[in-house]
C-alpha atoms as a PDB file:
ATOM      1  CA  UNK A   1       6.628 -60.262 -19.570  1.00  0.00           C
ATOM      2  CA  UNK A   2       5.791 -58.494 -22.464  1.00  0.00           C
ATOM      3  CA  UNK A   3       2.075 -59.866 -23.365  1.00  0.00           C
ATOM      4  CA  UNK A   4      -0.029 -58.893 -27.004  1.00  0.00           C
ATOM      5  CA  UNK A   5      -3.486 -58.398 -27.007  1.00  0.00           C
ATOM      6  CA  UNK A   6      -5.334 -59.002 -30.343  1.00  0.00           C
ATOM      7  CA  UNK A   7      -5.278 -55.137 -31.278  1.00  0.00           C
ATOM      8  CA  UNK A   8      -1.448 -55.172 -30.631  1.00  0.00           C
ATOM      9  CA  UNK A   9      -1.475 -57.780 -33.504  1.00  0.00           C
ATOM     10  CA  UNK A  10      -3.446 -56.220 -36.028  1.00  0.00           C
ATOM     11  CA  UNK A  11      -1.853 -53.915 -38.804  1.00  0.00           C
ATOM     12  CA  UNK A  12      -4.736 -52.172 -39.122  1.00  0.00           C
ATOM     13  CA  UNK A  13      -4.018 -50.672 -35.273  1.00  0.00           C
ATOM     14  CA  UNK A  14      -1.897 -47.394 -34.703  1.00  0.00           C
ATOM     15  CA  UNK A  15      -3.238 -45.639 -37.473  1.00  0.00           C
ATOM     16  CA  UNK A  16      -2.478 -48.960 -40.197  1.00  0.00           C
ATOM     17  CA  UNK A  17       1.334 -48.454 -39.356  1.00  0.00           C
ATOM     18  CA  UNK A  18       1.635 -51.125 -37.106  1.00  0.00           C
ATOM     19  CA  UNK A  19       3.680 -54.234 -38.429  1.00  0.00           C
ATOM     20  CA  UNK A  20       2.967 -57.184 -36.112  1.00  0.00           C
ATOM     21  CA  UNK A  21       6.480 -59.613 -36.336  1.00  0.00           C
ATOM     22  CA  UNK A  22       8.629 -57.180 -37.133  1.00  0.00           C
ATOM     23  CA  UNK A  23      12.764 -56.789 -35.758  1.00  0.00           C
ATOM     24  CA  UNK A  24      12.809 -53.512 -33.889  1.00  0.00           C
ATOM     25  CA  UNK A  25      15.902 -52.842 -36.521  1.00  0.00           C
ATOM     26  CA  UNK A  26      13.273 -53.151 -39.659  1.00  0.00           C
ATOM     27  CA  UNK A  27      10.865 -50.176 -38.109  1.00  0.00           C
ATOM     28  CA  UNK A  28      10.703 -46.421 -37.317  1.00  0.00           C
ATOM     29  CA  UNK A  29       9.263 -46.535 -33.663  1.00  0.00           C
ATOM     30  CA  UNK A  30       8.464 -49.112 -31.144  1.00  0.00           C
ATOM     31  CA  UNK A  31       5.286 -48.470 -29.104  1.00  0.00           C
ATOM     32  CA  UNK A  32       4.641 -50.711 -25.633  1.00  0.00           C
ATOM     33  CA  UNK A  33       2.272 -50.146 -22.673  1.00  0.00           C
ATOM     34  CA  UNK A  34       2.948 -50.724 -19.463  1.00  0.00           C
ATOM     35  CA  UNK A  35      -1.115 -51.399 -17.794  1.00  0.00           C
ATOM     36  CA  UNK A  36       0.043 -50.825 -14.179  1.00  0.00           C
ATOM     37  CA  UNK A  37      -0.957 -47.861 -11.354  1.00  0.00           C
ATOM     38  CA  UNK A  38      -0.122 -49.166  -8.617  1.00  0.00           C
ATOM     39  CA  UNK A  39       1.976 -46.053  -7.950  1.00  0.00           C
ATOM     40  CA  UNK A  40      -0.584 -44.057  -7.599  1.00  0.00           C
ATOM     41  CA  UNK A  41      -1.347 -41.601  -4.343  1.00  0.00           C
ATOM     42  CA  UNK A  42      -4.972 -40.248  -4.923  1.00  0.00           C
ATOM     43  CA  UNK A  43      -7.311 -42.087  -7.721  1.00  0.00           C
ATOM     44  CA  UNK A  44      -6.055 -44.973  -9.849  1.00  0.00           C
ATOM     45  CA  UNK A  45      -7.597 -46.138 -13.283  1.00  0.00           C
ATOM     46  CA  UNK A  46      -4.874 -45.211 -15.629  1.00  0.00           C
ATOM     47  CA  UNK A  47      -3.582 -49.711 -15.905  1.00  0.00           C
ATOM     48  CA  UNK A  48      -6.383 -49.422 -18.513  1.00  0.00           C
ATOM     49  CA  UNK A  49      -4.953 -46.651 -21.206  1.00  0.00           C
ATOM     50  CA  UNK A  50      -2.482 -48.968 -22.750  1.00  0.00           C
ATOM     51  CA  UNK A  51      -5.314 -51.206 -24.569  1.00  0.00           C
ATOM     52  CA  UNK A  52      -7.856 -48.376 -24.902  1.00  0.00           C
ATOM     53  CA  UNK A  53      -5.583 -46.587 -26.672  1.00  0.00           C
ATOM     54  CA  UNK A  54      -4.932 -49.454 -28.837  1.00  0.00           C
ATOM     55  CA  UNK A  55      -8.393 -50.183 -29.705  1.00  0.00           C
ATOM     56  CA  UNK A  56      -9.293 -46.471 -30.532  1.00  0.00           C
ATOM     57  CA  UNK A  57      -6.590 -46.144 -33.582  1.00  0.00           C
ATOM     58  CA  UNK A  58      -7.870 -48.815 -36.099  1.00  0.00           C
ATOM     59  CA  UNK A  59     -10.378 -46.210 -37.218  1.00  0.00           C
ATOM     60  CA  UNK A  60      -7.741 -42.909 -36.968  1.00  0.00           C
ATOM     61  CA  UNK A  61      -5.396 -41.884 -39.431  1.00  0.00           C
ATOM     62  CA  UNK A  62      -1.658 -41.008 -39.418  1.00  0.00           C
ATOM     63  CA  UNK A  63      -2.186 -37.443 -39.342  1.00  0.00           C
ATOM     64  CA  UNK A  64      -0.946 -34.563 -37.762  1.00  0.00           C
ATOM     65  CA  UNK A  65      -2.878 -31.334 -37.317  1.00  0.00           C
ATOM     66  CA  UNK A  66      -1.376 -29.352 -40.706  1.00  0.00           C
ATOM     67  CA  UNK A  67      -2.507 -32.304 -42.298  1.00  0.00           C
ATOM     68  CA  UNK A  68       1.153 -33.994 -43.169  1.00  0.00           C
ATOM     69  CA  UNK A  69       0.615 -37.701 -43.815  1.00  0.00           C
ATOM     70  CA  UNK A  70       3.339 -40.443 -42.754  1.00  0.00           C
ATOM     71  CA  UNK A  71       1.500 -43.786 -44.177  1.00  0.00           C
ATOM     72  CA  UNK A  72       5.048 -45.082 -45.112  1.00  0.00           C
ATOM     73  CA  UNK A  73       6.398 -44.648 -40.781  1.00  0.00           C
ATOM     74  CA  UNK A  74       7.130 -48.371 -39.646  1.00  0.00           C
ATOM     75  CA  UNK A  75       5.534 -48.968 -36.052  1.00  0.00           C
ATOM     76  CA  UNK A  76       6.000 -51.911 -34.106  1.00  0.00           C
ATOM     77  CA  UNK A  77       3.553 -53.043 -31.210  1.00  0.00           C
ATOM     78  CA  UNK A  78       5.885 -54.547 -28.915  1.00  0.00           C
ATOM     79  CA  UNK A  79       2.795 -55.556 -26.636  1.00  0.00           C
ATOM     80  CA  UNK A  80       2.640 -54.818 -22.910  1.00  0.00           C
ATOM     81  CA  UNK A  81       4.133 -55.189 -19.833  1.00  0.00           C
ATOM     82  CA  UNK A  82       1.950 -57.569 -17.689  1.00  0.00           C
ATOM     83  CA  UNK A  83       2.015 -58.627 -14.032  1.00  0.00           C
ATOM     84  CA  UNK A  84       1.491 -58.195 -10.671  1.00  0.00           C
ATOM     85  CA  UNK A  85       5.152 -57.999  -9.319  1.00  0.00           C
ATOM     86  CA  UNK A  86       6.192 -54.424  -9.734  1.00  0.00           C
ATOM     87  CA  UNK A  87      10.073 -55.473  -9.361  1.00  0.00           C
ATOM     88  CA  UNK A  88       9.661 -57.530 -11.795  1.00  0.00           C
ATOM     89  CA  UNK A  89       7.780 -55.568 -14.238  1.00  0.00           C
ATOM     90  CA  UNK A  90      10.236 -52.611 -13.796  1.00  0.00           C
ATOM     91  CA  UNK A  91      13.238 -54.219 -14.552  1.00  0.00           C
ATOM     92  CA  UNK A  92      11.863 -56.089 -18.110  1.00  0.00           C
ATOM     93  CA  UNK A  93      11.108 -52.398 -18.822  1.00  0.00           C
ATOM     94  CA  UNK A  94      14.438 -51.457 -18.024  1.00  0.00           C
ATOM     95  CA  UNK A  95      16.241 -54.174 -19.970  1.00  0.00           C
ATOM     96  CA  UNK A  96      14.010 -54.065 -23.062  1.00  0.00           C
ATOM     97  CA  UNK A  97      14.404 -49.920 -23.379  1.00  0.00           C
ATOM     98  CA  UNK A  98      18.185 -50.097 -22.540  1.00  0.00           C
ATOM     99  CA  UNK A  99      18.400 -52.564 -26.081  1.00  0.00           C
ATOM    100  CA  UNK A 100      15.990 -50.401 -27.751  1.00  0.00           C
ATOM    101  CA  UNK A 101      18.423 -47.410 -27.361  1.00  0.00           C
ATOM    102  CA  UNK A 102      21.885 -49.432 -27.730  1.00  0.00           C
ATOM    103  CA  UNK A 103      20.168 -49.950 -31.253  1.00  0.00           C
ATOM    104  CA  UNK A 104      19.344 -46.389 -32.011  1.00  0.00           C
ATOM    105  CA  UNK A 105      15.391 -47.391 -32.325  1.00  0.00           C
ATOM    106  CA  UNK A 106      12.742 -44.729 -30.848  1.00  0.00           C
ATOM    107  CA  UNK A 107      10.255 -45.760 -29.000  1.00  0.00           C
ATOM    108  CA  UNK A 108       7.286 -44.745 -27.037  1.00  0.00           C
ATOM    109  CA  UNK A 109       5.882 -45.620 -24.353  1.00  0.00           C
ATOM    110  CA  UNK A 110       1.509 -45.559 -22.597  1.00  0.00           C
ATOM    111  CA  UNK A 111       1.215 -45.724 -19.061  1.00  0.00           C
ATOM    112  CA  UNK A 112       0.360 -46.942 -16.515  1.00  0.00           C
ATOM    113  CA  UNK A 113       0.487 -43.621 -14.045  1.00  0.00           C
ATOM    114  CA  UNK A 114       3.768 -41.958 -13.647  1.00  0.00           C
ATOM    115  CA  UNK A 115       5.664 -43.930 -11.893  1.00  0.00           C
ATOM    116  CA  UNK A 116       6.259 -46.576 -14.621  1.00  0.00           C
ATOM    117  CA  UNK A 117       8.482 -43.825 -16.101  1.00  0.00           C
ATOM    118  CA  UNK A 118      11.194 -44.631 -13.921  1.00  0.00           C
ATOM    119  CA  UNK A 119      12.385 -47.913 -15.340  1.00  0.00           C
ATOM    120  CA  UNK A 120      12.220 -45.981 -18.718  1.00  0.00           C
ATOM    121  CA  UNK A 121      14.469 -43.826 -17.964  1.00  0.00           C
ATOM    122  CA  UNK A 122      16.906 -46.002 -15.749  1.00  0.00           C
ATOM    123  CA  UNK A 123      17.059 -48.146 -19.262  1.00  0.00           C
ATOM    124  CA  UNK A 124      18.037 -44.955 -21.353  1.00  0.00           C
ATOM    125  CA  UNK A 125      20.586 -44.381 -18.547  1.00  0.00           C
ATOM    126  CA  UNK A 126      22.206 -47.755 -18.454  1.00  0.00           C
ATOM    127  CA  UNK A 127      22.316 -47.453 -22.518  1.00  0.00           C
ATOM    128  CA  UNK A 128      23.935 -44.598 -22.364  1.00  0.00           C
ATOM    129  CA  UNK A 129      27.823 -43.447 -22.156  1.00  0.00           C
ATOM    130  CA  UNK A 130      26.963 -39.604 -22.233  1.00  0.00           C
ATOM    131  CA  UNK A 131      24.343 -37.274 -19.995  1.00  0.00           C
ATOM    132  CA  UNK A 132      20.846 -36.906 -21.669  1.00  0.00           C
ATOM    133  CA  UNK A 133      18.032 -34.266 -20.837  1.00  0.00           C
ATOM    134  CA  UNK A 134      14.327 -35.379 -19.338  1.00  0.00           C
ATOM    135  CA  UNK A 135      11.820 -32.768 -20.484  1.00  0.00           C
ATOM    136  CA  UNK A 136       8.895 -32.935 -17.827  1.00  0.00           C
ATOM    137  CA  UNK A 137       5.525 -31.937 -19.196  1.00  0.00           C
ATOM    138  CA  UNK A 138       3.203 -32.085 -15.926  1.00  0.00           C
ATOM    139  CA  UNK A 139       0.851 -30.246 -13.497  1.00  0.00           C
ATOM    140  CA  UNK A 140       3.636 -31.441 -10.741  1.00  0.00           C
ATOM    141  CA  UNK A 141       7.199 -32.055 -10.485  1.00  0.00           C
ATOM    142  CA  UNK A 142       7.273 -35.289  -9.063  1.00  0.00           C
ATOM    143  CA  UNK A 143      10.462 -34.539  -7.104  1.00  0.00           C
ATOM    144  CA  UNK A 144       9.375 -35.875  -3.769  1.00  0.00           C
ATOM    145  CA  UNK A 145      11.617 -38.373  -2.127  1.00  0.00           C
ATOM    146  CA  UNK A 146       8.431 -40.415  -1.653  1.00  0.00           C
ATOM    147  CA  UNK A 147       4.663 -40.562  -1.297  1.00  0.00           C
ATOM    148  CA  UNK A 148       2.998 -42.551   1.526  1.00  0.00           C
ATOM    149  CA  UNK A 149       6.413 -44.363   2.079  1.00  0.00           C
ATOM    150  CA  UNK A 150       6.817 -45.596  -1.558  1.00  0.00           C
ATOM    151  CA  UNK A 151      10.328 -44.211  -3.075  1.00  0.00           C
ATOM    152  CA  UNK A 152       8.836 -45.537  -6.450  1.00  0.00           C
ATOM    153  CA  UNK A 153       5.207 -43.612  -6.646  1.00  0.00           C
ATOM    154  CA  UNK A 154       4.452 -41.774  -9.256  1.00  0.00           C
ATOM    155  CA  UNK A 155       5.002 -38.526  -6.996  1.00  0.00           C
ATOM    156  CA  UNK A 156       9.065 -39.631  -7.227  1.00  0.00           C
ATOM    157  CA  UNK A 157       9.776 -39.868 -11.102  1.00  0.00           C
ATOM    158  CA  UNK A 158      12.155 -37.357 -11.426  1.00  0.00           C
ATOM    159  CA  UNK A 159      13.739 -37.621  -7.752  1.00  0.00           C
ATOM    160  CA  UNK A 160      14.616 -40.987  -8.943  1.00  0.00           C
ATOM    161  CA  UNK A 161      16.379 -39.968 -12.228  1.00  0.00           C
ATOM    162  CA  UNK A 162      18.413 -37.651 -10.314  1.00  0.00           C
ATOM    163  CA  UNK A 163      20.262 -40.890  -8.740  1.00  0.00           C
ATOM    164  CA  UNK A 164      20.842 -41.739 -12.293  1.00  0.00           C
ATOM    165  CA  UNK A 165      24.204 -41.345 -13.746  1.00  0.00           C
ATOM    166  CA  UNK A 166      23.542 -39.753 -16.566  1.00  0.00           C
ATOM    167  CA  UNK A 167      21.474 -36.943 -14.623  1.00  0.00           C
ATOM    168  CA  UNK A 168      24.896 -35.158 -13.609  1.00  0.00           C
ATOM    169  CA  UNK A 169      22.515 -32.612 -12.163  1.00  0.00           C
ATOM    170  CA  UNK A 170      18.894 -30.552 -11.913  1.00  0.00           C
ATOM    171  CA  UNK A 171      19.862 -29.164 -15.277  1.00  0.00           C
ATOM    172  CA  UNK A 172      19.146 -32.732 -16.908  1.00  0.00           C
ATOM    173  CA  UNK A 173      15.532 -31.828 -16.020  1.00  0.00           C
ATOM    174  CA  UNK A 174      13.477 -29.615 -17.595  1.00  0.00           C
ATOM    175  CA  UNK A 175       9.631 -28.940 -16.180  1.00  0.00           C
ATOM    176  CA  UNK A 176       7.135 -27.456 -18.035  1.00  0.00           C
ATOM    177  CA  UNK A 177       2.926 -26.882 -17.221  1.00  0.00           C
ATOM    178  CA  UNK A 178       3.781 -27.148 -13.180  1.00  0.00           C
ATOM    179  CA  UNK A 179       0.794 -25.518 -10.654  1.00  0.00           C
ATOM    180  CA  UNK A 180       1.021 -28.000  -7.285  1.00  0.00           C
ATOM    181  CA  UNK A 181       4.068 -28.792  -5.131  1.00  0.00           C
ATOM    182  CA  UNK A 182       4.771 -30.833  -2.243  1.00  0.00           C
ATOM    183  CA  UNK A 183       6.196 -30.122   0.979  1.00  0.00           C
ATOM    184  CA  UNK A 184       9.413 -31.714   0.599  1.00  0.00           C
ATOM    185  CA  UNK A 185       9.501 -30.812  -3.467  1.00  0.00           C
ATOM    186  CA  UNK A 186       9.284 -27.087  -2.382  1.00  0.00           C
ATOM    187  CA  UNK A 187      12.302 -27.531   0.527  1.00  0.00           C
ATOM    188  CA  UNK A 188      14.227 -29.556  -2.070  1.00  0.00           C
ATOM    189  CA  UNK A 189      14.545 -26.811  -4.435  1.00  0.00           C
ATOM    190  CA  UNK A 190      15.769 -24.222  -2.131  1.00  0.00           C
ATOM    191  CA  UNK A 191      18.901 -23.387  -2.813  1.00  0.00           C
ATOM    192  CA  UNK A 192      19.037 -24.837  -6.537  1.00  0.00           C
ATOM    193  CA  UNK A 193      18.138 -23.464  -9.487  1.00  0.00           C
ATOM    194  CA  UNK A 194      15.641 -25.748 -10.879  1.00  0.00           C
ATOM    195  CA  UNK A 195      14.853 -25.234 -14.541  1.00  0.00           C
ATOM    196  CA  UNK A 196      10.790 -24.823 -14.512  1.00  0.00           C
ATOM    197  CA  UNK A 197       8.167 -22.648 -16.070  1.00  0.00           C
ATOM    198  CA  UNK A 198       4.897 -23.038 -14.264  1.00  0.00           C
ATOM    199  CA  UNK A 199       1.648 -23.317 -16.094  1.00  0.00           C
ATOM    200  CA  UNK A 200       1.449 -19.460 -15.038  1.00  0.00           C
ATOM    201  CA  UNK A 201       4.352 -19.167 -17.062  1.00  0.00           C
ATOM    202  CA  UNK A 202       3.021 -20.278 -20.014  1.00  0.00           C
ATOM    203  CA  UNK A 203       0.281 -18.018 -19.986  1.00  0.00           C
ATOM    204  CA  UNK A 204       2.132 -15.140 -19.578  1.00  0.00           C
ATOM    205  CA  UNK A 205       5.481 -15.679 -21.777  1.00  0.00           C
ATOM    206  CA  UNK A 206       3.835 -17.336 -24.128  1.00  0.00           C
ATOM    207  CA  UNK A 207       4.290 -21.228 -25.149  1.00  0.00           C
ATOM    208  CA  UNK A 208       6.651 -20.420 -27.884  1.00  0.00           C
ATOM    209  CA  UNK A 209       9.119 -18.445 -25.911  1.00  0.00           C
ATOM    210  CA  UNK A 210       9.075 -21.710 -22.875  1.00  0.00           C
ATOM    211  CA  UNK A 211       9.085 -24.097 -25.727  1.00  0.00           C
ATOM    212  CA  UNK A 212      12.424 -21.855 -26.861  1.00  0.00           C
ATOM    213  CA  UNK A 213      13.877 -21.147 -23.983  1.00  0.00           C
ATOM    214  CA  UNK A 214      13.651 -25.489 -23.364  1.00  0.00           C
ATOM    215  CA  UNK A 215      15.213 -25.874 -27.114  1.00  0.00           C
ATOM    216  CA  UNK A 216      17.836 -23.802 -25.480  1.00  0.00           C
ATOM    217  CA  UNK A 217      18.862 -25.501 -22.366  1.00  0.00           C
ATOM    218  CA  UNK A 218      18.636 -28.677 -23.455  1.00  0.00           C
ATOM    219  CA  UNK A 219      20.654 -28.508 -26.869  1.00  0.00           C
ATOM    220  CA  UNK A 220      23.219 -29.240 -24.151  1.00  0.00           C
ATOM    221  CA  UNK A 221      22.379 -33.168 -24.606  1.00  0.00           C
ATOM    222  CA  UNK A 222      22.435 -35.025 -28.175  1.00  0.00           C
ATOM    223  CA  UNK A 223      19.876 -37.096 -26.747  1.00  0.00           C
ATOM    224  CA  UNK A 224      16.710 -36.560 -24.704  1.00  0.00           C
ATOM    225  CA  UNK A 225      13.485 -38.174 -23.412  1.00  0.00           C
ATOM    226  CA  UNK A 226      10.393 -36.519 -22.859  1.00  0.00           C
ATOM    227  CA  UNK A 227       7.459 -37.697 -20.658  1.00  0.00           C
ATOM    228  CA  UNK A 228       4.035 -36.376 -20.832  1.00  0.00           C
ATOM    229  CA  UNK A 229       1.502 -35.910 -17.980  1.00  0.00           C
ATOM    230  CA  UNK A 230      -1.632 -35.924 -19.336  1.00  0.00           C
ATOM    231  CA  UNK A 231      -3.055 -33.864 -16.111  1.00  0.00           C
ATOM    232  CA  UNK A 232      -0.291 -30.987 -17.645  1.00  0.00           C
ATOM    233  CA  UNK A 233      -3.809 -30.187 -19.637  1.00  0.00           C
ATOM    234  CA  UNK A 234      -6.211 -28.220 -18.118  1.00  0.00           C
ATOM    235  CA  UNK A 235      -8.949 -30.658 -16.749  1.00  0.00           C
ATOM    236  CA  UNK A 236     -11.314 -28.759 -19.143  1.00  0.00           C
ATOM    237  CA  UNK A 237      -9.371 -30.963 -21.440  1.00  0.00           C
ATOM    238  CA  UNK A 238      -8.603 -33.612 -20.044  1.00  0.00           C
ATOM    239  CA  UNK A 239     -10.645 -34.463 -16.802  1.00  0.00           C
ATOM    240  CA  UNK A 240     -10.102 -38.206 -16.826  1.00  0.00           C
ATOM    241  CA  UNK A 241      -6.508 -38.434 -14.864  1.00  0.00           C
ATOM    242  CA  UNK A 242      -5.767 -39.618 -11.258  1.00  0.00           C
ATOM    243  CA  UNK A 243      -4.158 -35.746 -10.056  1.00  0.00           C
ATOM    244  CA  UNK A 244      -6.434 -33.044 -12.010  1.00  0.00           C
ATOM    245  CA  UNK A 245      -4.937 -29.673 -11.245  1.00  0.00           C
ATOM    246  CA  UNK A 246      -7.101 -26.445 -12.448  1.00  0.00           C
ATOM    247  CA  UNK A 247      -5.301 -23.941 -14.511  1.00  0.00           C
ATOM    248  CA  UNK A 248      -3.335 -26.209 -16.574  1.00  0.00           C
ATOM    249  CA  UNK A 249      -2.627 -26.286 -20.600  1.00  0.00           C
ATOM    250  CA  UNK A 250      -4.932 -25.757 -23.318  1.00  0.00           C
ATOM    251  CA  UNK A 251      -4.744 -28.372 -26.187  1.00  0.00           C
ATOM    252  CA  UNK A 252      -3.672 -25.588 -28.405  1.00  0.00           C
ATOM    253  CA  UNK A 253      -0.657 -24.878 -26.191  1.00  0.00           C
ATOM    254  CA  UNK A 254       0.285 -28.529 -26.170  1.00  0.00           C
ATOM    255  CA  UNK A 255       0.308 -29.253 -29.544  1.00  0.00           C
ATOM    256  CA  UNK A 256       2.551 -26.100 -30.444  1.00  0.00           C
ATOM    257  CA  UNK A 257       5.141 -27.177 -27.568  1.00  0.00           C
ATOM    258  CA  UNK A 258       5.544 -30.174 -28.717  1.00  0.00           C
ATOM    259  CA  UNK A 259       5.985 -29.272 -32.546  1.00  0.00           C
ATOM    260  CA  UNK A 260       8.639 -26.712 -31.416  1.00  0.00           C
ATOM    261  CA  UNK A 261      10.117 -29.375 -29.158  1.00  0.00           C
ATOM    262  CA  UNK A 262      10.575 -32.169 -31.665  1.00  0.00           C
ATOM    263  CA  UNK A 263      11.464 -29.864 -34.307  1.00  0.00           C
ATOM    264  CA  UNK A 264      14.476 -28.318 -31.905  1.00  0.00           C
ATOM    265  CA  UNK A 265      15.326 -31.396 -30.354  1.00  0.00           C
ATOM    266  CA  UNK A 266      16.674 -35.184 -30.537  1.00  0.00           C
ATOM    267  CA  UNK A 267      13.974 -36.924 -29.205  1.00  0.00           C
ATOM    268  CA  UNK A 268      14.858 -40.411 -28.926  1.00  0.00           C
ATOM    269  CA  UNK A 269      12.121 -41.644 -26.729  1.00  0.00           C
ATOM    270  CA  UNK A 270       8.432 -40.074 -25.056  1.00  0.00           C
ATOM    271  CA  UNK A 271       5.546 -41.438 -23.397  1.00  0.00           C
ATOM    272  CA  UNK A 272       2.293 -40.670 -22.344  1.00  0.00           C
ATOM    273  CA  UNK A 273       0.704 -41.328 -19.052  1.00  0.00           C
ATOM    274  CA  UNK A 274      -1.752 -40.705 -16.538  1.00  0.00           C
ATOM    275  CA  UNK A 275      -4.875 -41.328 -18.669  1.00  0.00           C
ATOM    276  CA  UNK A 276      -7.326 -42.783 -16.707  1.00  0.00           C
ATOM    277  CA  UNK A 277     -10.254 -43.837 -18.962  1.00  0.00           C
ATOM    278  CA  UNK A 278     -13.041 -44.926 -15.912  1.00  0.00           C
ATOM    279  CA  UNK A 279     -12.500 -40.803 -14.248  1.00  0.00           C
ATOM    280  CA  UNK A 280     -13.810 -39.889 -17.855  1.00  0.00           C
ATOM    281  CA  UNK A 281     -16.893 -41.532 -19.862  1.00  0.00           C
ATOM    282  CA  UNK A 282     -16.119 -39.012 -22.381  1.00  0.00           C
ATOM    283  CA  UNK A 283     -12.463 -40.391 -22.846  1.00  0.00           C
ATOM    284  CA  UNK A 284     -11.400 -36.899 -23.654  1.00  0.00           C
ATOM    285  CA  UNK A 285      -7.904 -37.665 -22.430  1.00  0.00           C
ATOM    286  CA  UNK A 286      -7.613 -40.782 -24.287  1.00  0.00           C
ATOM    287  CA  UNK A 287      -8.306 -38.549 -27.226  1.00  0.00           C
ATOM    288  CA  UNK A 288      -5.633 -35.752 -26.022  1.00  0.00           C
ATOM    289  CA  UNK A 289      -3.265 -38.863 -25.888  1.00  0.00           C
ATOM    290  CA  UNK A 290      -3.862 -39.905 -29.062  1.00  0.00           C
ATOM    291  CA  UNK A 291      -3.767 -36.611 -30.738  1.00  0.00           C
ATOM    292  CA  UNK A 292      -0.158 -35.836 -28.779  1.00  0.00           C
ATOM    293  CA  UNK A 293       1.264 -39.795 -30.017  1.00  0.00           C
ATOM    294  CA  UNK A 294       0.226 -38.535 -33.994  1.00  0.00           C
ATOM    295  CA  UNK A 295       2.137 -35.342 -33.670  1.00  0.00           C
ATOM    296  CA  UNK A 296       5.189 -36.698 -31.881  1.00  0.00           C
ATOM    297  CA  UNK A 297       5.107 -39.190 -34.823  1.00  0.00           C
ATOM    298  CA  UNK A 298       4.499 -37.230 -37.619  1.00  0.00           C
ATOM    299  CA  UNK A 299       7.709 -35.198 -36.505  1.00  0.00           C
ATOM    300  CA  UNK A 300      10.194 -38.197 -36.413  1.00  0.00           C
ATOM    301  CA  UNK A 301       8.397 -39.206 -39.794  1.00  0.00           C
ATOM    302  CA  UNK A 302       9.104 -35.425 -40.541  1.00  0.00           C
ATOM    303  CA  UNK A 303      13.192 -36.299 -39.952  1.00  0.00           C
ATOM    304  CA  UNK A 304      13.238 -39.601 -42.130  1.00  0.00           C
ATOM    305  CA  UNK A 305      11.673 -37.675 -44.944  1.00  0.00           C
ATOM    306  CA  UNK A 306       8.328 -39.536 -44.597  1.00  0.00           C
ATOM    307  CA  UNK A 307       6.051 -36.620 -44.199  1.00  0.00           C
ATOM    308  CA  UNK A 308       4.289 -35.991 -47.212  1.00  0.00           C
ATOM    309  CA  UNK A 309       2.613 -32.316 -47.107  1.00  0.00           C
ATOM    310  CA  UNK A 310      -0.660 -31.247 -47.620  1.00  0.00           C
END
């Protein structure tokens, strides 16, 4: 059941765009959280992002890094997604994204660790008449079949949306930032030609030619979703997250994929996960998280024509 804490109905949180009461047809973007890491297969934590997050924007602006304000973008805090009952909690997320997308209304979504982005995307996919792409920003693929007998762990994201049927195939998928793999991940892939550039590859082709070379391959879809690990960031970065993996993104790299990435692409939907506030007392991720939400805002305010330049 979607629950709102007293942040989620204040205007003055999000950056002063949020507008508590609001239809989802009378705003730019819907934001929700879902608080749960149960899905987890090494160190937990990341349940408590969704409300951090919330309380550390009343004080932020709606800014991105070139200094383009969007004051005028319409935000709703739809609250989160409470409980205990992980079937249950999964399938309001389903439901609730599924109408979000039937109405054409972006959204984005705080985890929670990874595994909450499965209902996500099974809700674009029931929405949906036509195939749509998955761009996977993460230290790890999350293509294993399971993890410690759990089909729904946050290790199994992506094995899950390839059941969808939407994701005709691995080409769907797009991986970007990847340095660990899993047995069964690295036996999966034999013998298919899955569409990944490894954090190595980032570093040495540069983050505008993968950020390109993604624009590229998945122009193929008019609509795609793209889910953010917050361990894809070097743990220099962003230490607080259940999965740390050495060698991983700077925040300069980050920020210019994702410019090029909204700029090339129809975006309908992202989310952020994996921030676990009590791994960091610094809450450097939370602060990577929150820097990432302003600039995937401030280029769908961009597209409506409510960026106003410095």
């Amino acid at each position: 059941m979607l629950k709102q804490n007293e942040h989620a109905k204040k205007s003055a949180t999000w950056f002063g765009l949020n507008t508590p009461g609001a239809e989802i047809a009378d705003v730019d973007a819907v934001i929700f959280g879902i608080p749960y890491d149960g899905g987890v297969s090494y160190r937990g934590g990341a349940a408590q992002a969704p409300d951090l997050l919330r309380a550390n924007t009343d004080h932020a602006t709606p800014c991105t890094e070139r200094l383009g304000f969007y004051r005028d973008f319409r935000v709703l805090d739809a609250g989160n997604f409470d409980g205990t009952d992980r079937d249950e909690i999964f399938a309001e997320v389903q439901e609730y994204v599924e109408t979000l997308v039937r109405n054409d209304v972006r959204f984005t979504m705080i985890g929670g660790d990874h595994s909450v982005t499965i209902p996500v995307e099974r809700g674009i996919n029931a929405a949906l008449d036509e195939p749509f792409g998955i761009i996977h920003i993460d230290a790890h693929m999350d293509l294993s079949y399971e993890l410690e007998g759990d089909p729904l762990s946050h290790g199994s994201t992506e094995q899950r949306a390839l059941e969808m049927s939407n994701i005709t195939s691995e080409k769907n998928l797009y991986f970007i930032g990847i340095r660990s793999i899993e047995p069964d991940e690295f036996e999966f892939h034999i013998g298919r030609n899955l569409q990944i550039k490894t954090s190595w590859d980032c570093y040495k082709e540069g983050i505008e030619a993968v950020a390109d070379d993604c624009i590229t391959k998945m122009r193929n879809f008019s609509k795609v979703y793209l889910t953010f690990d917050i361990d894809a960031l070097d743990p220099a970065y962003a230490a607080g997250t259940g999965t740390p993996q050495f060698g991983g993104l700077t925040s300069r790299m980050a920020m210019t994929l994702l410019q090029r990435l909204f700029a090339g692409l129809n975006i309908i939907g992202f989310d952020i996960v994996e921030i676990a506030p009590p791994l960091d007392d610094s809450l450097a991720s939370m602060y990577a998280g929150r820097k990432l939400l302003t600039e995937g805002w401030g280029a769908w305010a961009d597209s409506l024509g409510k960026l106003v330049r410095f």
